[in-house]
PDB file of N, CA and C in Angstrom:
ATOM      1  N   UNK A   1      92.637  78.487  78.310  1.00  0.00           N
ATOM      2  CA  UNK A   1      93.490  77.418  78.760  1.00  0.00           C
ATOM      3  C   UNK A   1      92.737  76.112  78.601  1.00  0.00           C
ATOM      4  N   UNK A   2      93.064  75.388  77.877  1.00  0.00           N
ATOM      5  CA  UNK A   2      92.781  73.749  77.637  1.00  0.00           C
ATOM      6  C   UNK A   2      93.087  72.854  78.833  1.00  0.00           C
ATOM      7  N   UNK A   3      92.495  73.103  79.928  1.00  0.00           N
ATOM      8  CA  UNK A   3      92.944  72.337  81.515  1.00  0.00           C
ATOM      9  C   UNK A   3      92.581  70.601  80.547  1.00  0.00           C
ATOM     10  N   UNK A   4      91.712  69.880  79.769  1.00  0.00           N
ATOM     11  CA  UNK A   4      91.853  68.819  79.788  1.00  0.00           C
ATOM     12  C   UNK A   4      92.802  68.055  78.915  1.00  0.00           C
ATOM     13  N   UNK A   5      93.734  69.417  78.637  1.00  0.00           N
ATOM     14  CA  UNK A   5      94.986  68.565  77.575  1.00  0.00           C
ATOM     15  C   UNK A   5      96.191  68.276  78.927  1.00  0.00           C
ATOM     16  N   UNK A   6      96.335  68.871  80.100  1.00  0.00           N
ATOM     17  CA  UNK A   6      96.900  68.266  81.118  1.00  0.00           C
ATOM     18  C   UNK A   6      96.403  67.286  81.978  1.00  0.00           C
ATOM     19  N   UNK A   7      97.331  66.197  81.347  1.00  0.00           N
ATOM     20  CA  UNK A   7      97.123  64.605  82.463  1.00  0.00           C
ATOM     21  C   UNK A   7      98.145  64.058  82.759  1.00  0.00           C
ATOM     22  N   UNK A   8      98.425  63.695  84.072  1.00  0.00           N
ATOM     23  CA  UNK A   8      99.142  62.507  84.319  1.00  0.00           C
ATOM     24  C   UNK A   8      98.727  61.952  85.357  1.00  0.00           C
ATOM     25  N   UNK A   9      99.076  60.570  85.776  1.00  0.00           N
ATOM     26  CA  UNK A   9      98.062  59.723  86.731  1.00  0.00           C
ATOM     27  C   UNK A   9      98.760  59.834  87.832  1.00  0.00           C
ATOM     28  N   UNK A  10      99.781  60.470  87.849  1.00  0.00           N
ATOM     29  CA  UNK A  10     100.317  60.821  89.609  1.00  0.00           C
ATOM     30  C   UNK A  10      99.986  62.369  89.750  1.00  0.00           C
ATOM     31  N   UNK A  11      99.379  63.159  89.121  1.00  0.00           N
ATOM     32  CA  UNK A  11      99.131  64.768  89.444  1.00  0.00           C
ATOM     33  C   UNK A  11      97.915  64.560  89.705  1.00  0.00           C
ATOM     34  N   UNK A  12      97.604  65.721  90.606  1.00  0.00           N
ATOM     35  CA  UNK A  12      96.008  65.720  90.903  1.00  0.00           C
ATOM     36  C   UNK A  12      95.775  67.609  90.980  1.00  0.00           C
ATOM     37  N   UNK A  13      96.876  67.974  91.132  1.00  0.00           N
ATOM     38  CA  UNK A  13      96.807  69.665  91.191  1.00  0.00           C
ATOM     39  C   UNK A  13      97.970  69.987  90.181  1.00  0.00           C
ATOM     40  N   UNK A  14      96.940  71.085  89.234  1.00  0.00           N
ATOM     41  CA  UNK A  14      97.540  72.269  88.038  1.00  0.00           C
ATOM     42  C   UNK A  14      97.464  73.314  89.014  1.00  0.00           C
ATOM     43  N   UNK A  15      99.081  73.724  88.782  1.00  0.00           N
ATOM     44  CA  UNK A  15      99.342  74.891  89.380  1.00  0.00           C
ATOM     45  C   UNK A  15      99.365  75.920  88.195  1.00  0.00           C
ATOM     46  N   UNK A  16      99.019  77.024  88.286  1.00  0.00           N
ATOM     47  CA  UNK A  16      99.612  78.357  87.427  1.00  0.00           C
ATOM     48  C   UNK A  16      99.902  79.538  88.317  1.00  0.00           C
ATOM     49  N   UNK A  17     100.796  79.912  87.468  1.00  0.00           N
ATOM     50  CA  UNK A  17     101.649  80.900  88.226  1.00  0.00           C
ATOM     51  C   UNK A  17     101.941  81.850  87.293  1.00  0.00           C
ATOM     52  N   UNK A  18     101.453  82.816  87.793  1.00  0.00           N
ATOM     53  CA  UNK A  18     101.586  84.307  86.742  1.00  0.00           C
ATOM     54  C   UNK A  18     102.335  85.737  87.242  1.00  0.00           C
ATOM     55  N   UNK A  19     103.753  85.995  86.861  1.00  0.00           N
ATOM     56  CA  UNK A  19     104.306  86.933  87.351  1.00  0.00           C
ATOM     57  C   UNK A  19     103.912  88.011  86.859  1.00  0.00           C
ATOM     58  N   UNK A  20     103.277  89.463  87.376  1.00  0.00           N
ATOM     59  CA  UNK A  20     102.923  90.192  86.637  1.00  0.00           C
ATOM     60  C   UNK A  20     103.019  91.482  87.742  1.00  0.00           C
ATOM     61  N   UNK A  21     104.533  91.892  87.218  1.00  0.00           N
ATOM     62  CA  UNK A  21     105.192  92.744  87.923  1.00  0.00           C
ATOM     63  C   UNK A  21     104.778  94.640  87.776  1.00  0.00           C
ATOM     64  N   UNK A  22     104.407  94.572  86.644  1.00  0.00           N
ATOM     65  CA  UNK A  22     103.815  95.725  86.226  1.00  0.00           C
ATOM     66  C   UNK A  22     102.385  95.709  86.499  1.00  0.00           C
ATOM     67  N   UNK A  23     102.127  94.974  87.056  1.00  0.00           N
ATOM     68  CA  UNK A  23     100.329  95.125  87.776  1.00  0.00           C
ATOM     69  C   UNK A  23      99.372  95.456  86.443  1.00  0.00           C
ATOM     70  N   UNK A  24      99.626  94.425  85.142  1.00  0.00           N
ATOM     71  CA  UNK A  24      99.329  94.770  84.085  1.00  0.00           C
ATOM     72  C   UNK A  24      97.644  94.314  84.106  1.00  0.00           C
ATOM     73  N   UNK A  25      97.484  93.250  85.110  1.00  0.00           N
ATOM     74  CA  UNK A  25      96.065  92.620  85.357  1.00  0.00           C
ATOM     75  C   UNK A  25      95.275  93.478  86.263  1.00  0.00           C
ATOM     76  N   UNK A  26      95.042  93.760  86.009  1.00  0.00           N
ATOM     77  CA  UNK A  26      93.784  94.598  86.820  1.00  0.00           C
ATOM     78  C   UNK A  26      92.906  94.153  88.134  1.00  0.00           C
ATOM     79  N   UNK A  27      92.225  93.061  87.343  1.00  0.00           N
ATOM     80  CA  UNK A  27      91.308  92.105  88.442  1.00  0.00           C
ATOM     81  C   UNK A  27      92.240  90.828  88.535  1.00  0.00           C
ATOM     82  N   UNK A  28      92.936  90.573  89.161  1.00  0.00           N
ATOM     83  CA  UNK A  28      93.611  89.373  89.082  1.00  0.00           C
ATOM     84  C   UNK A  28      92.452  88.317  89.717  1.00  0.00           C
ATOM     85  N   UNK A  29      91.526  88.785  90.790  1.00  0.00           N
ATOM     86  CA  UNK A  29      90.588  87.722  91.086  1.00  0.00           C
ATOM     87  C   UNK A  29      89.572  86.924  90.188  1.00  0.00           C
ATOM     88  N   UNK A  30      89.455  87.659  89.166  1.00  0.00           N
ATOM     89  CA  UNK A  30      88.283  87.554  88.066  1.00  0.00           C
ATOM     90  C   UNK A  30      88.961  86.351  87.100  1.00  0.00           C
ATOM     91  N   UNK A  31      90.263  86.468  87.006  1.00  0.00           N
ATOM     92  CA  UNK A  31      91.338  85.291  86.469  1.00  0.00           C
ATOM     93  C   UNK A  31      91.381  84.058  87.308  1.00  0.00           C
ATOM     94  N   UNK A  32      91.476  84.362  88.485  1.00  0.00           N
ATOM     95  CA  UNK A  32      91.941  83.150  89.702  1.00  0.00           C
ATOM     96  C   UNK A  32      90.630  82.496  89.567  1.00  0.00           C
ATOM     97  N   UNK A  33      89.350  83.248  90.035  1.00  0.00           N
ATOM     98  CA  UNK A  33      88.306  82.122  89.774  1.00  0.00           C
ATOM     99  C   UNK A  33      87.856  81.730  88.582  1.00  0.00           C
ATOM    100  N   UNK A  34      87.843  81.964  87.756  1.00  0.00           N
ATOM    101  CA  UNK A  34      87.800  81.711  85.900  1.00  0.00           C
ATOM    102  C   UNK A  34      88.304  80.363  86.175  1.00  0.00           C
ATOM    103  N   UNK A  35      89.760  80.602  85.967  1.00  0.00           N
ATOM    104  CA  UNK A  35      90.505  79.367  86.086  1.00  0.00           C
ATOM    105  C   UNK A  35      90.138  78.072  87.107  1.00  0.00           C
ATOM    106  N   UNK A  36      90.210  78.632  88.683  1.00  0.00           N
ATOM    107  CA  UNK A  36      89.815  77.702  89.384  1.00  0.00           C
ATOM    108  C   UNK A  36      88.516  77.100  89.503  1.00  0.00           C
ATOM    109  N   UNK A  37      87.801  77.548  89.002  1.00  0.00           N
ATOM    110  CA  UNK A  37      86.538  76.719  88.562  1.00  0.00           C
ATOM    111  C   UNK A  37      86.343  75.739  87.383  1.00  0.00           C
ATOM    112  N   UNK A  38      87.636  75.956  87.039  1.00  0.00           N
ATOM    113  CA  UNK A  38      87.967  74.583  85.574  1.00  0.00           C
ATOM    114  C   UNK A  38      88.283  73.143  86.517  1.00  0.00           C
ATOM    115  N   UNK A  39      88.575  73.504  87.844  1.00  0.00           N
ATOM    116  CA  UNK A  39      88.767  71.936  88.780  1.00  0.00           C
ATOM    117  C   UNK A  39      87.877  71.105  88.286  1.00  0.00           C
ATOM    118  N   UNK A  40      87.896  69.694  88.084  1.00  0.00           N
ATOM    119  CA  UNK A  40      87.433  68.478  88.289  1.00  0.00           C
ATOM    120  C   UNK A  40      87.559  67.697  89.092  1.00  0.00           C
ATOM    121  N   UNK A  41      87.016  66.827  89.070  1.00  0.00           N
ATOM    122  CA  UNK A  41      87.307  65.611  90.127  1.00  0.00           C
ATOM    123  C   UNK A  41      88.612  65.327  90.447  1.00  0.00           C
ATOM    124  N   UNK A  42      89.150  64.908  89.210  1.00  0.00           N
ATOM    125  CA  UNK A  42      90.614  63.981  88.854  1.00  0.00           C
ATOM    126  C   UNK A  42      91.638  65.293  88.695  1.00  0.00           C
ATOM    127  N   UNK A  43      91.026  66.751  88.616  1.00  0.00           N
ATOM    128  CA  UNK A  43      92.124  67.438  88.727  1.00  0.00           C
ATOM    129  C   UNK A  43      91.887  69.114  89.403  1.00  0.00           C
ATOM    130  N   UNK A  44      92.406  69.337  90.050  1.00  0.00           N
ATOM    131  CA  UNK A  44      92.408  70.542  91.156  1.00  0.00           C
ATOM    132  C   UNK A  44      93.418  71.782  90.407  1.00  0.00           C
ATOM    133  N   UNK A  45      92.301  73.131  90.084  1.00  0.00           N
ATOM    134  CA  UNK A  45      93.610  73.972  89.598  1.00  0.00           C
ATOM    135  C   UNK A  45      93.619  74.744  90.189  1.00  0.00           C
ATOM    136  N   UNK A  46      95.034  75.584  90.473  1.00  0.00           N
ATOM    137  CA  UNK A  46      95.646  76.543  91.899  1.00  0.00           C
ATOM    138  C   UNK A  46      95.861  77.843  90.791  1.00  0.00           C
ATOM    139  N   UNK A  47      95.708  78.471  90.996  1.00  0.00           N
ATOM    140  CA  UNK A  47      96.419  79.956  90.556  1.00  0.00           C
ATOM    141  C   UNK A  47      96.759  81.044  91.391  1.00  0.00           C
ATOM    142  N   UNK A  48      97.968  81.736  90.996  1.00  0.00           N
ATOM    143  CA  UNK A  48      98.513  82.413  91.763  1.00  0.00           C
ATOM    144  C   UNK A  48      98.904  83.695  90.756  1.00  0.00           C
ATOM    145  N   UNK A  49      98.642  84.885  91.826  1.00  0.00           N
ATOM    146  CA  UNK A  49      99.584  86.158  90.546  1.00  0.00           C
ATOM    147  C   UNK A  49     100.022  86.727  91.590  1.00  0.00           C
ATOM    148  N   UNK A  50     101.436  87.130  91.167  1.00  0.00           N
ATOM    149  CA  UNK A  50     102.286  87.095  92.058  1.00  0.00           C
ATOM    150  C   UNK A  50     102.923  88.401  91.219  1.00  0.00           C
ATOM    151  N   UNK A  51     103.327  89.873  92.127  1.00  0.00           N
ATOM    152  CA  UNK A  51     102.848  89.974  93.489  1.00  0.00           C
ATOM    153  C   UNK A  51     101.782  90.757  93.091  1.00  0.00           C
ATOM    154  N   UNK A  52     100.591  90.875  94.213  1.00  0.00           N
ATOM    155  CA  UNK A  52      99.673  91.369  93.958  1.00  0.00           C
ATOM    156  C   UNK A  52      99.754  92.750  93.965  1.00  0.00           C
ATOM    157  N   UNK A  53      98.789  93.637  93.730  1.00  0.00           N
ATOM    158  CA  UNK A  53      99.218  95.212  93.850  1.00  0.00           C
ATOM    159  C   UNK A  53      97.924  95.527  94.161  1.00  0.00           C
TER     160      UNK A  53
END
């Protein structure tokens, strides 16, 4: 995921949201922090996998 091709000057939080109904992810935590450690200053990212199993 290219987190620094998303900008706009009124967002400060990237949300993602991943439906994954067949519990096809395994470690979904190993994804959530991957991702959420792409935060910066100017931008905060949330992830969610939904529902968990």
């Amino acid at each position: 995921m290219d987190i620094s091709s998303y900008k706009h000057p009124d967002a400060s939080t990237l949300v993602c949201f991943v439906y994954d109904p067949d519990a096809l992810i395994k470690n979904p935590n190993v994804i959530i922090d991957d991702l959420e450690k792409l935060s910066r200053d100017e931008l905060s990212v949330r992830v969610f996998i939904y529902p968990r199993h």
